[in-house]
C-alpha atoms as a PDB file:
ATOM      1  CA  UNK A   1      98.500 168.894 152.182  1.00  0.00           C
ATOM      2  CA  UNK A   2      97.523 166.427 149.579  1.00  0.00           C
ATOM      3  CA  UNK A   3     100.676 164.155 148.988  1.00  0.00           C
ATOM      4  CA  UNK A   4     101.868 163.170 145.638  1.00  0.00           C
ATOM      5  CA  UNK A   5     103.038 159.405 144.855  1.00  0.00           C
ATOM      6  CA  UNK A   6     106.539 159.716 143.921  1.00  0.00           C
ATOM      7  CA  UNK A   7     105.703 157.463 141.051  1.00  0.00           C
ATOM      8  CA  UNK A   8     103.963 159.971 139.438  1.00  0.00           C
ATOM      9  CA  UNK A   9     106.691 162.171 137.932  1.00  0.00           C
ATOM     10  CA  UNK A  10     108.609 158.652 136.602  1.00  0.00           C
ATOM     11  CA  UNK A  11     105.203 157.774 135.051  1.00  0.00           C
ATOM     12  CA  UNK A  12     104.613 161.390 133.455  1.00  0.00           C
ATOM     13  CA  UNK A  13     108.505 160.890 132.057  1.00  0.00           C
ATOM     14  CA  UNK A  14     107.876 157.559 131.039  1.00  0.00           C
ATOM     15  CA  UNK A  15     104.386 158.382 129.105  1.00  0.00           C
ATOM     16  CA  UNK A  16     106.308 161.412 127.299  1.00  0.00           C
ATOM     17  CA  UNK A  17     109.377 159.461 126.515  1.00  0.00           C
ATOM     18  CA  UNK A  18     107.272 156.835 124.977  1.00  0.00           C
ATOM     19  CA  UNK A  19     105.241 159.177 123.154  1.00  0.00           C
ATOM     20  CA  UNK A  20     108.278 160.778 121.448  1.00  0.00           C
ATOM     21  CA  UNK A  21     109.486 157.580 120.566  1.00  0.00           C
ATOM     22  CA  UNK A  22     106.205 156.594 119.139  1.00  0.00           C
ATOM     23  CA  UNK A  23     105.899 159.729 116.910  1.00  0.00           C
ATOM     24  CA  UNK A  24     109.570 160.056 115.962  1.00  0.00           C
ATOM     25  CA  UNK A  25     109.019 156.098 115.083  1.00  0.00           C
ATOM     26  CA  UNK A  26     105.837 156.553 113.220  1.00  0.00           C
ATOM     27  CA  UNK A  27     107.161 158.551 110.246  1.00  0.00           C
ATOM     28  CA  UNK A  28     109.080 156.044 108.381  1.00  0.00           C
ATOM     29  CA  UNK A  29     107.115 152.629 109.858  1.00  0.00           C
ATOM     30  CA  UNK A  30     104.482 153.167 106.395  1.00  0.00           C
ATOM     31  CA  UNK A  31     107.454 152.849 104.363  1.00  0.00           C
ATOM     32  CA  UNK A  32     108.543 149.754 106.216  1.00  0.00           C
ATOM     33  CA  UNK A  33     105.318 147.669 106.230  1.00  0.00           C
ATOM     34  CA  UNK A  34     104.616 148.507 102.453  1.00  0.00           C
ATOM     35  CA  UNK A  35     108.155 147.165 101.826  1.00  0.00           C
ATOM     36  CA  UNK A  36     106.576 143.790 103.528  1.00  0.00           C
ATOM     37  CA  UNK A  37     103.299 144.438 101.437  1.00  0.00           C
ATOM     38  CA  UNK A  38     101.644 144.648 104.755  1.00  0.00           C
ATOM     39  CA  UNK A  39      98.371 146.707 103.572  1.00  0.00           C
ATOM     40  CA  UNK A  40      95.129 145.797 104.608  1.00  0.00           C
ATOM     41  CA  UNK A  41      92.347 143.989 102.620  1.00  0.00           C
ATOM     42  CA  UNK A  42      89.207 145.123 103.272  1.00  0.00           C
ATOM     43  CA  UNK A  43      86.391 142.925 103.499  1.00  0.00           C
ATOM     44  CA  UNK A  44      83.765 143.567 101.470  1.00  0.00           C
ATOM     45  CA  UNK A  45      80.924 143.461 104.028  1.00  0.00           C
ATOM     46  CA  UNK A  46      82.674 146.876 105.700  1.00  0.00           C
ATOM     47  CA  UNK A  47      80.661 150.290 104.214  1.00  0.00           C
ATOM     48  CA  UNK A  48      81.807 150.661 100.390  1.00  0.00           C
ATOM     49  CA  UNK A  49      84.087 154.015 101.864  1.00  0.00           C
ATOM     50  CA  UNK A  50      86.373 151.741 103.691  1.00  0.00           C
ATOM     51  CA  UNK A  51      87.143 150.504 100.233  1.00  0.00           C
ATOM     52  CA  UNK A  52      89.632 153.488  99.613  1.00  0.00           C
ATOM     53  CA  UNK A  53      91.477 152.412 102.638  1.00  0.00           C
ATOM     54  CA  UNK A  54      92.563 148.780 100.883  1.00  0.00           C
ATOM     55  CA  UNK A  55      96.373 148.780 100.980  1.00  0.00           C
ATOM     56  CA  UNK A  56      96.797 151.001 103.762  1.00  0.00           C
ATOM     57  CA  UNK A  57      99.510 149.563 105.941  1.00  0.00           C
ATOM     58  CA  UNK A  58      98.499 147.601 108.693  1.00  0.00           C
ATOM     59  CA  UNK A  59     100.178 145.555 111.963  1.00  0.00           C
ATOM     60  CA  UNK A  60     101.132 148.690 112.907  1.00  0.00           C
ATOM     61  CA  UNK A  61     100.528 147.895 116.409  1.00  0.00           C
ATOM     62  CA  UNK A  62     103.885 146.398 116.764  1.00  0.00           C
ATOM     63  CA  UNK A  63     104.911 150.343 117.025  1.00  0.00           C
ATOM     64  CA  UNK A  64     103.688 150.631 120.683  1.00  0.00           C
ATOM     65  CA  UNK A  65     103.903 147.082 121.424  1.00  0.00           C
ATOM     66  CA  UNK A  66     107.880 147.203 120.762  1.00  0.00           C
ATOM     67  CA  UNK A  67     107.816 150.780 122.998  1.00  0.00           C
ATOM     68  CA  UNK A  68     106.355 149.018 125.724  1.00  0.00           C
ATOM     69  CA  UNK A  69     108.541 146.130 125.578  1.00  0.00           C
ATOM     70  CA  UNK A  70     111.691 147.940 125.518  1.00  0.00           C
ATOM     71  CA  UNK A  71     110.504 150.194 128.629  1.00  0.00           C
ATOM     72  CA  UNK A  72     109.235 147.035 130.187  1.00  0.00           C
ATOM     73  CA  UNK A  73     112.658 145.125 130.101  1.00  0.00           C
ATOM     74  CA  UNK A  74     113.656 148.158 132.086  1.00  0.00           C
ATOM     75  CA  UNK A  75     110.588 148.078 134.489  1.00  0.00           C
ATOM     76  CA  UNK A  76     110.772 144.481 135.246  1.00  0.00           C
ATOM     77  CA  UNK A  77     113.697 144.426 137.560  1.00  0.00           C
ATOM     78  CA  UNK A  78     111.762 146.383 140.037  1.00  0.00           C
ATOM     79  CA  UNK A  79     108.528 145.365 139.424  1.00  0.00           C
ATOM     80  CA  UNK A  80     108.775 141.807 138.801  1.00  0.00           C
ATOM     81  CA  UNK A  81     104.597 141.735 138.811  1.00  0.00           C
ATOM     82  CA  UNK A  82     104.542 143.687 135.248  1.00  0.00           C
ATOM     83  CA  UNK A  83     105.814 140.205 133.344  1.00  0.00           C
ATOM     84  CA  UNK A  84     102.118 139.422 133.368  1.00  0.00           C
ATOM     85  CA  UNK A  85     101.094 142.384 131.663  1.00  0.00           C
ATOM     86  CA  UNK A  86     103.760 142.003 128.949  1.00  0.00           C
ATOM     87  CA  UNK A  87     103.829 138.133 128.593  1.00  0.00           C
ATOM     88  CA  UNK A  88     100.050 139.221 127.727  1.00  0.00           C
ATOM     89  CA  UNK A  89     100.408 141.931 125.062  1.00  0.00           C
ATOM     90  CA  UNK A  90     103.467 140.039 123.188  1.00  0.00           C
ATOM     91  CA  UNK A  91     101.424 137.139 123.216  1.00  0.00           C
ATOM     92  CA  UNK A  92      98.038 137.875 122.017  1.00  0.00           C
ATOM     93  CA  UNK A  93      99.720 140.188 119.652  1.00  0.00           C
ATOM     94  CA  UNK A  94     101.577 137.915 117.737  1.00  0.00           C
ATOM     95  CA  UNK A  95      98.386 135.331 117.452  1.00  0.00           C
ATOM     96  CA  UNK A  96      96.649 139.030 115.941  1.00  0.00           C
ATOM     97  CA  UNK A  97     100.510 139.633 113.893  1.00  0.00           C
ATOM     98  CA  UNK A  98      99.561 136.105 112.067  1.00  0.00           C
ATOM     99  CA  UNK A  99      95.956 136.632 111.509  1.00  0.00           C
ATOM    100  CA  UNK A 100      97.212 140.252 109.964  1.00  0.00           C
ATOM    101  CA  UNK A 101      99.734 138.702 107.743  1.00  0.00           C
ATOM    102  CA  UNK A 102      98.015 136.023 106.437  1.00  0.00           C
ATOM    103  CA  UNK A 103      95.102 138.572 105.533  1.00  0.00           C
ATOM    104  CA  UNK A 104      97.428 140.942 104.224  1.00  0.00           C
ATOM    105  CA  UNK A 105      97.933 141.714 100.404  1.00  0.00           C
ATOM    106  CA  UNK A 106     100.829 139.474 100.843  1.00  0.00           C
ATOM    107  CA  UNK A 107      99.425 136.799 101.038  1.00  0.00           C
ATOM    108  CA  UNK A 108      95.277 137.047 100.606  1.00  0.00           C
ATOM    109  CA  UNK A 109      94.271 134.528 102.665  1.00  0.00           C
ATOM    110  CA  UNK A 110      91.597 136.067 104.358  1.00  0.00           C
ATOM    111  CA  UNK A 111      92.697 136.049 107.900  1.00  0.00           C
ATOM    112  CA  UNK A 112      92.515 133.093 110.134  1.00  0.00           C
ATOM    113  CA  UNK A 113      89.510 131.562 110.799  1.00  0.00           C
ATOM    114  CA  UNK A 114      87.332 133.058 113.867  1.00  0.00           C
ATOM    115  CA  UNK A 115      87.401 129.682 115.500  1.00  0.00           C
ATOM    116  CA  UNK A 116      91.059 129.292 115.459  1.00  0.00           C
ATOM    117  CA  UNK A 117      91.763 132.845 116.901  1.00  0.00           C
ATOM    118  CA  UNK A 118      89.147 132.559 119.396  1.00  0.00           C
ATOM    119  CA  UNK A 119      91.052 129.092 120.735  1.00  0.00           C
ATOM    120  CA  UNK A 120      94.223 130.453 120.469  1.00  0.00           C
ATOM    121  CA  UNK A 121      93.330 133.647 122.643  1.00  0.00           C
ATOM    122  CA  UNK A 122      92.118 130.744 125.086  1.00  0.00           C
ATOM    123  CA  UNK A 123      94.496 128.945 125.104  1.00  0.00           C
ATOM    124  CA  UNK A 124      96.671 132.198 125.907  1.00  0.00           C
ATOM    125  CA  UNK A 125      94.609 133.316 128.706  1.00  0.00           C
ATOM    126  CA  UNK A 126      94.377 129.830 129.991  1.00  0.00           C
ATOM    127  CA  UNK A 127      98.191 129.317 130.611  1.00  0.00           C
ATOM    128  CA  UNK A 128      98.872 133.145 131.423  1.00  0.00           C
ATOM    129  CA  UNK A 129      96.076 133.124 133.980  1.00  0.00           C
ATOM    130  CA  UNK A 130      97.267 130.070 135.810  1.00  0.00           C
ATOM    131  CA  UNK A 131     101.159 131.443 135.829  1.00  0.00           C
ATOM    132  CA  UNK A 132      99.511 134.290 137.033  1.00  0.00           C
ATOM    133  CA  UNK A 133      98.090 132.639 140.269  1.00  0.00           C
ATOM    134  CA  UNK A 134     100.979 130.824 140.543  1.00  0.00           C
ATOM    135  CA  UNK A 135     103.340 133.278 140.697  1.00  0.00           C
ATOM    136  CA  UNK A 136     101.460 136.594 141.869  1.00  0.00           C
ATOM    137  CA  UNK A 137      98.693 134.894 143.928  1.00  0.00           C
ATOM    138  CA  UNK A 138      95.877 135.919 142.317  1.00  0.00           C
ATOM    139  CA  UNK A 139      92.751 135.180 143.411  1.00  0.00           C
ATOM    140  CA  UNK A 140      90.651 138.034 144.505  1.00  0.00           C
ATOM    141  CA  UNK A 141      88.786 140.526 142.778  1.00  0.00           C
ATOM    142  CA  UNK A 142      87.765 144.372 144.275  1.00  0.00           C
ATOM    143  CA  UNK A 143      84.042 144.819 144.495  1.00  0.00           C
ATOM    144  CA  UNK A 144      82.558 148.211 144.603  1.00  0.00           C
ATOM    145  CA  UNK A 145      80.777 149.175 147.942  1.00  0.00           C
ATOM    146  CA  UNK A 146      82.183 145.651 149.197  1.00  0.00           C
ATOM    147  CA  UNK A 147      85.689 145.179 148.976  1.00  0.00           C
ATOM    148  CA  UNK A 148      88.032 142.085 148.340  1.00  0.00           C
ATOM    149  CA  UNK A 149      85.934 139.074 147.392  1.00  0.00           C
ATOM    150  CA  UNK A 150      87.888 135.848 146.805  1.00  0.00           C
ATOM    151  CA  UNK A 151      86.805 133.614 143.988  1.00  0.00           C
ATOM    152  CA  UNK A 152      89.103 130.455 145.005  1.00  0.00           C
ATOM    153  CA  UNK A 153      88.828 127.993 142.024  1.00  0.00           C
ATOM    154  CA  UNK A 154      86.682 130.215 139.748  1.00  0.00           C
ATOM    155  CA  UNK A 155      89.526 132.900 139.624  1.00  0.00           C
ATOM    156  CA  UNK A 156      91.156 131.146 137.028  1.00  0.00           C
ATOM    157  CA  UNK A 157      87.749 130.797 134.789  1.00  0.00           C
ATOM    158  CA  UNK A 158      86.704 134.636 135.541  1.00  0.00           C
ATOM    159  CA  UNK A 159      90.492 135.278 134.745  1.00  0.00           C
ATOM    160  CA  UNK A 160      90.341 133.554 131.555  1.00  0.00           C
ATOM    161  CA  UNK A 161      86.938 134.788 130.069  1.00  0.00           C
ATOM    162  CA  UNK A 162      87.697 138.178 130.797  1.00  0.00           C
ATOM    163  CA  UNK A 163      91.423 138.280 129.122  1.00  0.00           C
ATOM    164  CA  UNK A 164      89.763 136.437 126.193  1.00  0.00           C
ATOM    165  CA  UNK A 165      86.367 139.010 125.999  1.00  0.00           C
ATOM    166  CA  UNK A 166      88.588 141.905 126.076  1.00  0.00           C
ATOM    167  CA  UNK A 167      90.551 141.181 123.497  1.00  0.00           C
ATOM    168  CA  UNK A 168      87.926 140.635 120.976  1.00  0.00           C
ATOM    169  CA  UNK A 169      85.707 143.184 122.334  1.00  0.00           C
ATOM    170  CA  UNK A 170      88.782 145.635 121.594  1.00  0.00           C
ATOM    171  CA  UNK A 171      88.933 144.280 118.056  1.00  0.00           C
ATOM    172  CA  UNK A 172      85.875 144.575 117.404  1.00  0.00           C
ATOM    173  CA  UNK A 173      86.263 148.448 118.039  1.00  0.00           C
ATOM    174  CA  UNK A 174      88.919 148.781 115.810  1.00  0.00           C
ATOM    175  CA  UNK A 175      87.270 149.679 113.013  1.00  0.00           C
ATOM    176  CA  UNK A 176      87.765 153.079 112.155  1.00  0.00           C
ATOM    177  CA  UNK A 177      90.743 155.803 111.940  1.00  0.00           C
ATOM    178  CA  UNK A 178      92.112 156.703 115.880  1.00  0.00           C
ATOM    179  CA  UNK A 179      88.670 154.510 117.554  1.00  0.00           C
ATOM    180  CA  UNK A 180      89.945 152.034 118.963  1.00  0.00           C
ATOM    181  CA  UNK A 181      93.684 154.028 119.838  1.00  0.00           C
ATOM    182  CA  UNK A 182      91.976 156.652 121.298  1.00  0.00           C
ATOM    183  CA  UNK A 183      89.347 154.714 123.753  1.00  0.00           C
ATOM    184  CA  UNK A 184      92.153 152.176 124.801  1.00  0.00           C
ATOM    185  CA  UNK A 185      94.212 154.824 125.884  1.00  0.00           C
ATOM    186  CA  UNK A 186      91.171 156.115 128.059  1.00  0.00           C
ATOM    187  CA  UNK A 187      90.349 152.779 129.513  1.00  0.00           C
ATOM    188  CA  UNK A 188      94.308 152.470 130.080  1.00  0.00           C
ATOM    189  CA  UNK A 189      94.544 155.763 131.603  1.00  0.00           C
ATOM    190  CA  UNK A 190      92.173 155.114 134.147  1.00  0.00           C
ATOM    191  CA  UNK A 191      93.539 152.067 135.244  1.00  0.00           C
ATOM    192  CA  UNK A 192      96.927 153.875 135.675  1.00  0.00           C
ATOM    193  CA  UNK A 193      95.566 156.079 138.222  1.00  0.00           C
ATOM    194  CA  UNK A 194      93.819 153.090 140.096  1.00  0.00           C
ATOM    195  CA  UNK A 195      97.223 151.069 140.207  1.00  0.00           C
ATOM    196  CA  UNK A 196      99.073 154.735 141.631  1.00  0.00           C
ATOM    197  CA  UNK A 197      96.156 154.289 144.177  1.00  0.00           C
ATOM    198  CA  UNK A 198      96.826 151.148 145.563  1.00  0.00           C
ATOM    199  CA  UNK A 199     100.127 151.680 145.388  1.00  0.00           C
ATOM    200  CA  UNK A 200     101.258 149.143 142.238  1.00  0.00           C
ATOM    201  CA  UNK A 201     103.630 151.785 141.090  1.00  0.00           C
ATOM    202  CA  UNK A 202     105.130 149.128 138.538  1.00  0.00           C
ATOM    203  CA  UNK A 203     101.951 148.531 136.947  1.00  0.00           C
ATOM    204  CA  UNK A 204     101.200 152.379 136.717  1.00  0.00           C
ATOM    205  CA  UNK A 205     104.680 152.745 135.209  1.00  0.00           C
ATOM    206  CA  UNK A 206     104.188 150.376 132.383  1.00  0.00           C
ATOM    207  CA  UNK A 207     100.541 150.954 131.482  1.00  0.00           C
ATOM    208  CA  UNK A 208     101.402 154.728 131.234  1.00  0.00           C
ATOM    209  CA  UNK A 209     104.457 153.626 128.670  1.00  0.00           C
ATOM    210  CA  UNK A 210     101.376 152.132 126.540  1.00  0.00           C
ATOM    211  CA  UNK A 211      99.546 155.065 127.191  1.00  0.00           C
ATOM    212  CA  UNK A 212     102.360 157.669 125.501  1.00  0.00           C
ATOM    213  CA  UNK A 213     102.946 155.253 123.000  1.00  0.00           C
ATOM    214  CA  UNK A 214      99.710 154.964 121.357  1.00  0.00           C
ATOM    215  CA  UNK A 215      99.006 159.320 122.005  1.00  0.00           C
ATOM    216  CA  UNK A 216     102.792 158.971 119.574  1.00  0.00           C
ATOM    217  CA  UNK A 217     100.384 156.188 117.485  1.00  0.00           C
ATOM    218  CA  UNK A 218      97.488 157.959 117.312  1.00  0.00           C
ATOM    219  CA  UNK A 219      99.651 161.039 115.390  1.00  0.00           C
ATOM    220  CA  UNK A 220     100.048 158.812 112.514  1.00  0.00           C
ATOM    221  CA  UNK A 221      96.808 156.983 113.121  1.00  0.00           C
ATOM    222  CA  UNK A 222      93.746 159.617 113.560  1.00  0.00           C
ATOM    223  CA  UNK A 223      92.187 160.440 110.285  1.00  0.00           C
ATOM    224  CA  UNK A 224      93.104 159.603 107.420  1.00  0.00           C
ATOM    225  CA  UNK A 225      95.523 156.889 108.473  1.00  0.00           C
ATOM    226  CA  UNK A 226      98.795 156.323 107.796  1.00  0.00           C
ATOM    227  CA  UNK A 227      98.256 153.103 109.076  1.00  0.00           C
ATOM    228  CA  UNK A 228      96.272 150.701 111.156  1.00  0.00           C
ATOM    229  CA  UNK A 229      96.869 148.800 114.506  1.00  0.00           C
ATOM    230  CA  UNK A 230      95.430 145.795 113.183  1.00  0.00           C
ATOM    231  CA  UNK A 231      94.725 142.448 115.141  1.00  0.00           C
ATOM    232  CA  UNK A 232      98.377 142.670 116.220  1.00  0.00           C
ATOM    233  CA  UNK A 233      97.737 145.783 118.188  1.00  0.00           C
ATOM    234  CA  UNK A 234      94.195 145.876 119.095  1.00  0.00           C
ATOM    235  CA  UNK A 235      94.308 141.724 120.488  1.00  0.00           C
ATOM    236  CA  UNK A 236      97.168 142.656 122.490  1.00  0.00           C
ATOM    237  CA  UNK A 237      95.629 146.170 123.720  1.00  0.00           C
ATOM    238  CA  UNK A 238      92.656 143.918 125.022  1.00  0.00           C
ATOM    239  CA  UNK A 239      94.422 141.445 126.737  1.00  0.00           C
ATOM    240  CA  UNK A 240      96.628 143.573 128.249  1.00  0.00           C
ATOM    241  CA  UNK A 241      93.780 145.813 129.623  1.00  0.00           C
ATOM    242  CA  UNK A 242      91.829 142.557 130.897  1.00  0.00           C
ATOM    243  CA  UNK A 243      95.733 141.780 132.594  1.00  0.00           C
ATOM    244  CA  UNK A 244      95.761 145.391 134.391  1.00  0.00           C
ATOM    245  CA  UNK A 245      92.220 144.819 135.660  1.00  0.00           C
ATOM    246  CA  UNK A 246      93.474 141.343 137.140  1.00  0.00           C
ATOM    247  CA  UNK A 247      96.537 143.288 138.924  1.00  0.00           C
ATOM    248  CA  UNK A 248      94.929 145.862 140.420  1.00  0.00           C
ATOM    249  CA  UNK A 249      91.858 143.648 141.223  1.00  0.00           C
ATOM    250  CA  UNK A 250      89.602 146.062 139.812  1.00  0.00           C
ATOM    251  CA  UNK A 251      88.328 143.974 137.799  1.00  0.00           C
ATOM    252  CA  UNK A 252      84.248 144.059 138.475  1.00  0.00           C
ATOM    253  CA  UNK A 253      85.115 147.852 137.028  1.00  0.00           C
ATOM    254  CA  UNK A 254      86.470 146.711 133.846  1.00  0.00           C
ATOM    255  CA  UNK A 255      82.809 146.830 132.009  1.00  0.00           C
ATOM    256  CA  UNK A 256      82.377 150.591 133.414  1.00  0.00           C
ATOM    257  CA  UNK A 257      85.820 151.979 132.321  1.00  0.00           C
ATOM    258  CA  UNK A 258      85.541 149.928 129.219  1.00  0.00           C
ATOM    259  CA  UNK A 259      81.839 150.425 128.541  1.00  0.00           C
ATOM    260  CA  UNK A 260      82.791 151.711 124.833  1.00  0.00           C
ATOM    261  CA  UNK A 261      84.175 147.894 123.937  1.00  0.00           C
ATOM    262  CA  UNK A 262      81.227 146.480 125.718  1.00  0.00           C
ATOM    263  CA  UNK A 263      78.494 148.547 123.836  1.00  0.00           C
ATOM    264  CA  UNK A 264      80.540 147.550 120.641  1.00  0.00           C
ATOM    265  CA  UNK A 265      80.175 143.689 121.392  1.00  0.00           C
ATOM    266  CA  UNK A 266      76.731 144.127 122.573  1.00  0.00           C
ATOM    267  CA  UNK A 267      75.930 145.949 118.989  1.00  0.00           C
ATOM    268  CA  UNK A 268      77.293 142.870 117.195  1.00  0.00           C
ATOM    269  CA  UNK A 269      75.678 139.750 119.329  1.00  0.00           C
ATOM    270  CA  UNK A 270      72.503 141.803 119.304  1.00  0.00           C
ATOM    271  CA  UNK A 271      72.859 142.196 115.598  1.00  0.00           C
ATOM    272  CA  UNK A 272      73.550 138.239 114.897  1.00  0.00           C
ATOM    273  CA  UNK A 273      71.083 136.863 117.087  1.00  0.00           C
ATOM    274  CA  UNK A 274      67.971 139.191 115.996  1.00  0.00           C
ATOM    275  CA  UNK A 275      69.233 138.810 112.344  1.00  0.00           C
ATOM    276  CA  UNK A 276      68.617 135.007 113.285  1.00  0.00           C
ATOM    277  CA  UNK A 277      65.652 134.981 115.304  1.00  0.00           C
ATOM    278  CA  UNK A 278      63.427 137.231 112.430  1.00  0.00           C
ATOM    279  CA  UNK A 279      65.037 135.543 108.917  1.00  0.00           C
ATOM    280  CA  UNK A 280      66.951 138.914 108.263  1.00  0.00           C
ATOM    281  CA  UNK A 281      65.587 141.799 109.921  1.00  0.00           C
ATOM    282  CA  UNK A 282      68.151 144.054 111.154  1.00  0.00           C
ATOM    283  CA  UNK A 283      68.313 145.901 114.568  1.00  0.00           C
ATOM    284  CA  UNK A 284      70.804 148.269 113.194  1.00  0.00           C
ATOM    285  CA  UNK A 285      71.758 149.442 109.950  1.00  0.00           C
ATOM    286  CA  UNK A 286      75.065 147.298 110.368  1.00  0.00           C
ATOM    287  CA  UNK A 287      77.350 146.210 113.029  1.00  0.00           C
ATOM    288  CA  UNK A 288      79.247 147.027 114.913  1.00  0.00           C
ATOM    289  CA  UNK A 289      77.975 149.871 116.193  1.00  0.00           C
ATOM    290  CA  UNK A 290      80.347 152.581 114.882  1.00  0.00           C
ATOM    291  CA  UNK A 291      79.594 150.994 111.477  1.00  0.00           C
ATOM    292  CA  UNK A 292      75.994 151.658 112.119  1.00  0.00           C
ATOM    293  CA  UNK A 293      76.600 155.719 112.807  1.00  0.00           C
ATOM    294  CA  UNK A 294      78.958 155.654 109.107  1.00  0.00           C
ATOM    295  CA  UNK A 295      76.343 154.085 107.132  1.00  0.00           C
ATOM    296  CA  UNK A 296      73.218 156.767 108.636  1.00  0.00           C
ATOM    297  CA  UNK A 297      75.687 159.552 107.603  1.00  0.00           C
ATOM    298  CA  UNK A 298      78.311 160.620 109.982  1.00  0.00           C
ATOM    299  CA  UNK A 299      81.286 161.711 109.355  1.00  0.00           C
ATOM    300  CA  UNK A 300      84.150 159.472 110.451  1.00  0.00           C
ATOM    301  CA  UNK A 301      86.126 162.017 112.381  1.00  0.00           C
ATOM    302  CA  UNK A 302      82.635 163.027 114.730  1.00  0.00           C
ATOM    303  CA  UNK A 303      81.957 159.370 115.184  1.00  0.00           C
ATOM    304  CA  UNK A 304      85.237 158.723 116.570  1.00  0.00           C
ATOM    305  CA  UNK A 305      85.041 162.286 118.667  1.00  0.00           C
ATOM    306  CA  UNK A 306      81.597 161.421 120.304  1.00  0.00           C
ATOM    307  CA  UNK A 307      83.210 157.710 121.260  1.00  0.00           C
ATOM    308  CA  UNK A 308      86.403 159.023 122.632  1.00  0.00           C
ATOM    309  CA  UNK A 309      84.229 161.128 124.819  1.00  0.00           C
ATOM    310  CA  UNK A 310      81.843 158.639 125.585  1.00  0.00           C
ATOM    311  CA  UNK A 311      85.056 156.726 126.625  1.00  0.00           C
ATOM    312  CA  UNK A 312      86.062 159.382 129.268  1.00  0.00           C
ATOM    313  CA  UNK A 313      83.079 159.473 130.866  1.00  0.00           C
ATOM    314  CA  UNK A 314      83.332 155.866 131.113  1.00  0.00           C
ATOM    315  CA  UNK A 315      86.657 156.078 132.086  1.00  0.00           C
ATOM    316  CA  UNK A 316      85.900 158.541 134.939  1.00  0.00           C
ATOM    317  CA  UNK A 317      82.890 156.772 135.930  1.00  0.00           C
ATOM    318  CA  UNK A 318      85.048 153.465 136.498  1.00  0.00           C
ATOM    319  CA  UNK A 319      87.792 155.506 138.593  1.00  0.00           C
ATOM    320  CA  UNK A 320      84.980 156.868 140.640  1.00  0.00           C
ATOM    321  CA  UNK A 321      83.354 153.327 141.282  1.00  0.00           C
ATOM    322  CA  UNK A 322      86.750 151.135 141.791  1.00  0.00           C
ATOM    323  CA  UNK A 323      87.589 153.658 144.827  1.00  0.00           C
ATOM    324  CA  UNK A 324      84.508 152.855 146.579  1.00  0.00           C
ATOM    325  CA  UNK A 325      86.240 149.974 147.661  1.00  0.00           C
END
């Protein structure tokens, strides 16, 4: 008889629980932010139909990031390992909360600069990383067909790229209505079923809070918005999927379950460095690569659709190679 982790149930409650929350919480959040004149400003180099979306409230990620927290503080007791995973979502999503307010029609400042976000995402990773070892003894990594490789002193490097890749490379994605909502819960999803398998029922427990929350978010947030995630969600989605990939130690997995965010990147250093190399010849009609789809014609709603399912495949392709090991 196939036996059932007894975490399960508390992490179906837990996802549905949040969910509610997240919904129920959703409704009158619009009304808040626009109270704070939190809309977004769109930058002009997005297609001209993003235009009608200028003033649409954004930093709306704080709506699962505060559902997570809350279930976290009651996690944490029992599962002291799941500080990492929160210590990375509150942080990177703050740096993102700035970066959204200070772009906001607020205050027009046109976001902070890339250089300054990219360093303080570093910077993040670099001290969360290190606690990390320090505290959880990190320092191997699962590799498929292989098993538990130890990196020794390149942990912390490996650690630290991937926290800070993630979280741009889910930024990047978040570019239209539900995208980046939708494939994060995916990615996240799989990664709860990994951490039931190795038995990491606190990790499972809190990643499938996030994982209610933003199906609650993504009520509000699938086309046409109510409102947008913004850096403050989608940095701290990232980093806190790069942070569940370093707890589990399936981390050589992370560009399989996440191949959506990868493809994404790809589509935009691809972009730069051929529009470089050839004096403005373009590989695709623009970057990144959902804005490419938009501006050939698609509808918003089936480019988001095709991703999300691209995303489960991924998502199940991952699971599939992480239990090799």
């Amino acid at each position: 008889m196939l036996s059932v982790s007894p975490a399960v149930p508390m992490a179906l409650a837990l996802a549905l629980c949040a969910d509610i929350a997240a919904l129920v919480l959703g409704w009158p959040l619009p009304g808040w932010l626009r109270r704070l004149r939190a809309g977004k400003s769109v930058s002009q180099y997005q297609p001209a139909a993003h235009q009608a979306k200028t003033g649409t409230p954004s930093m709306a990620g704080l709506l699962f990031i505060g559902v997570t927290v809350v279930a976290g503080a009651l996690i944490v007791p029992a599962h002291p390992e799941v500080w990492l995973l929160l210590a990375l979502m509150v942080a990177a999503g703050l740096l993102g909360l700035i970066d959204d307010l200070s772009s906001s029609l607020r205050f027009m400042r046109g976001g902070m600069r890339a250089r300054t976000k990219f360093a303080g995402l570093v910077l993040i990773a670099a001290i969360l990383v290190a606690a990390g070892q320090v505290t959880l003894h990190l320092h191997s990594v699962r590799v498929p067909f292989v098993g538990l490789v130890d990196l020794g002193p390149f942990y912390w490097p490996v650690g630290v790229l991937v926290v800070v890749s993630a979280a741009n490379a889910v930024n990047l994605t978040d570019g239209l209505d539900g995208l980046a909502g939708g494939t994060s819960a995916l990615a996240l999803g799989a990664y709860v079923v990994l951490a039931l398998v190795r038995g990491q029922d606190g990790i499972a427990l809190l990643l499938s809070v996030l994982v209610g929350a933003l199906l609650g978010f993504l009520w509000h947030n699938v086309h046409p918005a109510r409102f947008f995630m913004g850096d403050t969600g989608a940095l701290a989605l990232g980093a806190l999927l790069a942070g569940a990939s370093l707890l589990t130690g399936d981390l050589v997995v992370l560009p399989v379950i996440g191949a959506v965010f990868v493809v994404e990147t790809l589509s935009v250093i691809f972009q730069i460095a051929y529009f470089k190399r050839t004096g403005g010849k373009r590989i695709f009609r623009a970057s990144p690569l959902h804005n490419h789809f938009e501006v050939v014609g698609w509808p918003e709603t089936l480019i988001v659709q095709r991703f999300w399912v691209a995303g489960l495949a991924a998502a199940l392709a991952g699971i599939g190679l992480a239990l090799t090991t």
